[in-house]
C-alpha atoms as a PDB file:
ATOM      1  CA  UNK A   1      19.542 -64.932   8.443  1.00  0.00           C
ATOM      2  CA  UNK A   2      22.284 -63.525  10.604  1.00  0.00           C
ATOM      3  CA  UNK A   3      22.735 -66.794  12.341  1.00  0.00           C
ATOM      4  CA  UNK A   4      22.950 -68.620   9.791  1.00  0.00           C
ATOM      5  CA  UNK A   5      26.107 -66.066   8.285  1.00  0.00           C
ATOM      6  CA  UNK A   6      27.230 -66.880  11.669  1.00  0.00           C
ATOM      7  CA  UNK A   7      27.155 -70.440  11.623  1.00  0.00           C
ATOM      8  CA  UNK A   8      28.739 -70.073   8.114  1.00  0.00           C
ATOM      9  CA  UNK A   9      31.540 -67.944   9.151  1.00  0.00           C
ATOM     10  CA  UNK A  10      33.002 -70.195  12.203  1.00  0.00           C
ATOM     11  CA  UNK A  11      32.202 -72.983  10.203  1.00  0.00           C
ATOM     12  CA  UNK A  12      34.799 -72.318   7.476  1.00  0.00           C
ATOM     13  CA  UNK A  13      36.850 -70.545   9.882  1.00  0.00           C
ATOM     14  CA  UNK A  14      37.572 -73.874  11.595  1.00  0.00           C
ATOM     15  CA  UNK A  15      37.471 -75.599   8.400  1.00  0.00           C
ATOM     16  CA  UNK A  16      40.428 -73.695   7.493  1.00  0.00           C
ATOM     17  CA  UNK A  17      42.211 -73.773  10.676  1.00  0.00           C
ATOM     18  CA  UNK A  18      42.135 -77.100  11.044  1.00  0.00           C
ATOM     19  CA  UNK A  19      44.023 -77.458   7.623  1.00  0.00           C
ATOM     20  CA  UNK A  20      46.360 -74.447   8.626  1.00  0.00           C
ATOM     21  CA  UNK A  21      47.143 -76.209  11.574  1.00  0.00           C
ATOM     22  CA  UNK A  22      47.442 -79.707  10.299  1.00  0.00           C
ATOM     23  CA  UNK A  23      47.790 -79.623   6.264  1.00  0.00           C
ATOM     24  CA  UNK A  24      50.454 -82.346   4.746  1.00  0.00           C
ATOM     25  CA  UNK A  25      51.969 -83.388   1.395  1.00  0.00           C
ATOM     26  CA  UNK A  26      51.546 -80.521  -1.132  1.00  0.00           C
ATOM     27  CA  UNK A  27      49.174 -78.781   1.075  1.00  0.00           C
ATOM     28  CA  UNK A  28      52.027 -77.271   3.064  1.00  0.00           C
ATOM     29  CA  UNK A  29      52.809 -74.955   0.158  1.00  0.00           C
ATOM     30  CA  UNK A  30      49.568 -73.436   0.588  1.00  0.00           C
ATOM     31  CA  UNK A  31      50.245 -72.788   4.447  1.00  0.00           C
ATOM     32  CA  UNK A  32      49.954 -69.340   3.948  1.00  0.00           C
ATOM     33  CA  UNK A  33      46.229 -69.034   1.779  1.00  0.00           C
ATOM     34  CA  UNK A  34      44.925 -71.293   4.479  1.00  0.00           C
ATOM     35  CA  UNK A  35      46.480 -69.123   7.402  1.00  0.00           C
ATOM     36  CA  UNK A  36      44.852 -65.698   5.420  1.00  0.00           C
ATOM     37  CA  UNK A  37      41.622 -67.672   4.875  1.00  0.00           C
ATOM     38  CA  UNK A  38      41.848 -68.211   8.782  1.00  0.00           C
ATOM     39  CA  UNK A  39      42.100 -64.967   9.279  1.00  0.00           C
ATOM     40  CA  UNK A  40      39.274 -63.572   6.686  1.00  0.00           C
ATOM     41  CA  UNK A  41      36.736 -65.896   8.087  1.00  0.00           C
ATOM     42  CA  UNK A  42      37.387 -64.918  11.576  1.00  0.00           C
ATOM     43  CA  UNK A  43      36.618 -61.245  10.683  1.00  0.00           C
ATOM     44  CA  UNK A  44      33.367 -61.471   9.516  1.00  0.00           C
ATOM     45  CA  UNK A  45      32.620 -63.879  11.812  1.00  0.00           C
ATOM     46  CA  UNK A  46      33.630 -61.179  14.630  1.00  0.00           C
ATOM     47  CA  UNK A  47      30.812 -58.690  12.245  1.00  0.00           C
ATOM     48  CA  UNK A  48      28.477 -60.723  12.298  1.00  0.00           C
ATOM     49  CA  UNK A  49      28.822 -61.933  16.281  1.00  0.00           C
ATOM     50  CA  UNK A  50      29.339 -57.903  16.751  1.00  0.00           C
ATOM     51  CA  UNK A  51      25.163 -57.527  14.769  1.00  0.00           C
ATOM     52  CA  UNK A  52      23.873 -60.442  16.268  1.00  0.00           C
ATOM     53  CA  UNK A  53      24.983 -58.184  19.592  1.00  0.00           C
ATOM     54  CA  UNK A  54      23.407 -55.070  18.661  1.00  0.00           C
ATOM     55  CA  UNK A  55      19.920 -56.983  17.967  1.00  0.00           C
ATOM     56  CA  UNK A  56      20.372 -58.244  22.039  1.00  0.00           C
ATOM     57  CA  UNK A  57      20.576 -62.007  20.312  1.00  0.00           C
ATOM     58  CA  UNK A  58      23.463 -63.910  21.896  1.00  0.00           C
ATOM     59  CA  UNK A  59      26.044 -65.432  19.006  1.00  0.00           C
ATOM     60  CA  UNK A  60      26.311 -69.345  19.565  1.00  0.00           C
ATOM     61  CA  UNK A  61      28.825 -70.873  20.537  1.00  0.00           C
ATOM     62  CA  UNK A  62      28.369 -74.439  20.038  1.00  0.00           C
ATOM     63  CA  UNK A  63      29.995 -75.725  17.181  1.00  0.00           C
ATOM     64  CA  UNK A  64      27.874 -78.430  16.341  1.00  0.00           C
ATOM     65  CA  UNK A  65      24.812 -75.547  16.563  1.00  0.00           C
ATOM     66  CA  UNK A  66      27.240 -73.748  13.703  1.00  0.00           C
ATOM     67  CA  UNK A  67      26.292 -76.785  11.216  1.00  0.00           C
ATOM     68  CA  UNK A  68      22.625 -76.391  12.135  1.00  0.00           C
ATOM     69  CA  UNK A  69      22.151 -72.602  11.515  1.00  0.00           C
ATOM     70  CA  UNK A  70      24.666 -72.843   8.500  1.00  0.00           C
ATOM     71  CA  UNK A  71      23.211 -75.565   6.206  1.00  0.00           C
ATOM     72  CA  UNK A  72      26.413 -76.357   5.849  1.00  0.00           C
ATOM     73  CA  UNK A  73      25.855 -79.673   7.461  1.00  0.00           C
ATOM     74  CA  UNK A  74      28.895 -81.450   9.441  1.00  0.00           C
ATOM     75  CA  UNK A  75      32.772 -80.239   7.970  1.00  0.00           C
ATOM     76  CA  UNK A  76      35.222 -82.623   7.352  1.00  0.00           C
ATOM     77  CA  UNK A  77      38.564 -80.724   7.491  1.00  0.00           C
ATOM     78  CA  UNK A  78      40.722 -83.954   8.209  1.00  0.00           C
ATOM     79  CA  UNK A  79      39.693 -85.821   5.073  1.00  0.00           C
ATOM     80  CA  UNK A  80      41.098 -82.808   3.277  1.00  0.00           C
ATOM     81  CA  UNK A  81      44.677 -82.410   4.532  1.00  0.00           C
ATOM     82  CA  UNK A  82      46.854 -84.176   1.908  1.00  0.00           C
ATOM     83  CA  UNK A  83      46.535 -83.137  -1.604  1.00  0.00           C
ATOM     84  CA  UNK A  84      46.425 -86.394  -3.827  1.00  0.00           C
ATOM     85  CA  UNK A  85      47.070 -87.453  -7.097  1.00  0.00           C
ATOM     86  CA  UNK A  86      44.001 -89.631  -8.609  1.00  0.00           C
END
């Protein structure tokens, strides 16, 4: 269960990193909730790696392994950078 938070965590962590990073069009207006969101995820990411410790199981850091244990499946964050009008 604790992995899978895990995998969750750094999951949308990069998710949102990537858009911080890289966001265009109207995104840029919303540099700063991405930047927080960065910066949320990160932190319980960090509680959960700092658990995962304390029961003597080693957090992953494979990225692809992240998907796996998430159920999250693969994230997309460049088909999301430019907000669109449809």
């Amino acid at each position: 269960m604790l992995k899978k938070a895990y995998g969750a965590e750094l999951s949308t962590f990069h998710y949102f990193w990537y858009i911080a990073q890289n966001n265009e069009g109207l995104g840029v207006l919303e540099q700063k909730f991405f930047e927080n969101r960065t910066r949320e995820e990160l932190g319980y990411s960090k509680k959960v790696a700092f658990r995962l410790m304390q029961l003597e199981v080693k957090p992953n850091d494979d990225p692809s392994q992240w998907e796996q244990d998430s159920g999250l499946g693969k994230v997309e964050p460049s088909r999301y950078l430019k907000l669109r009008r449809y």
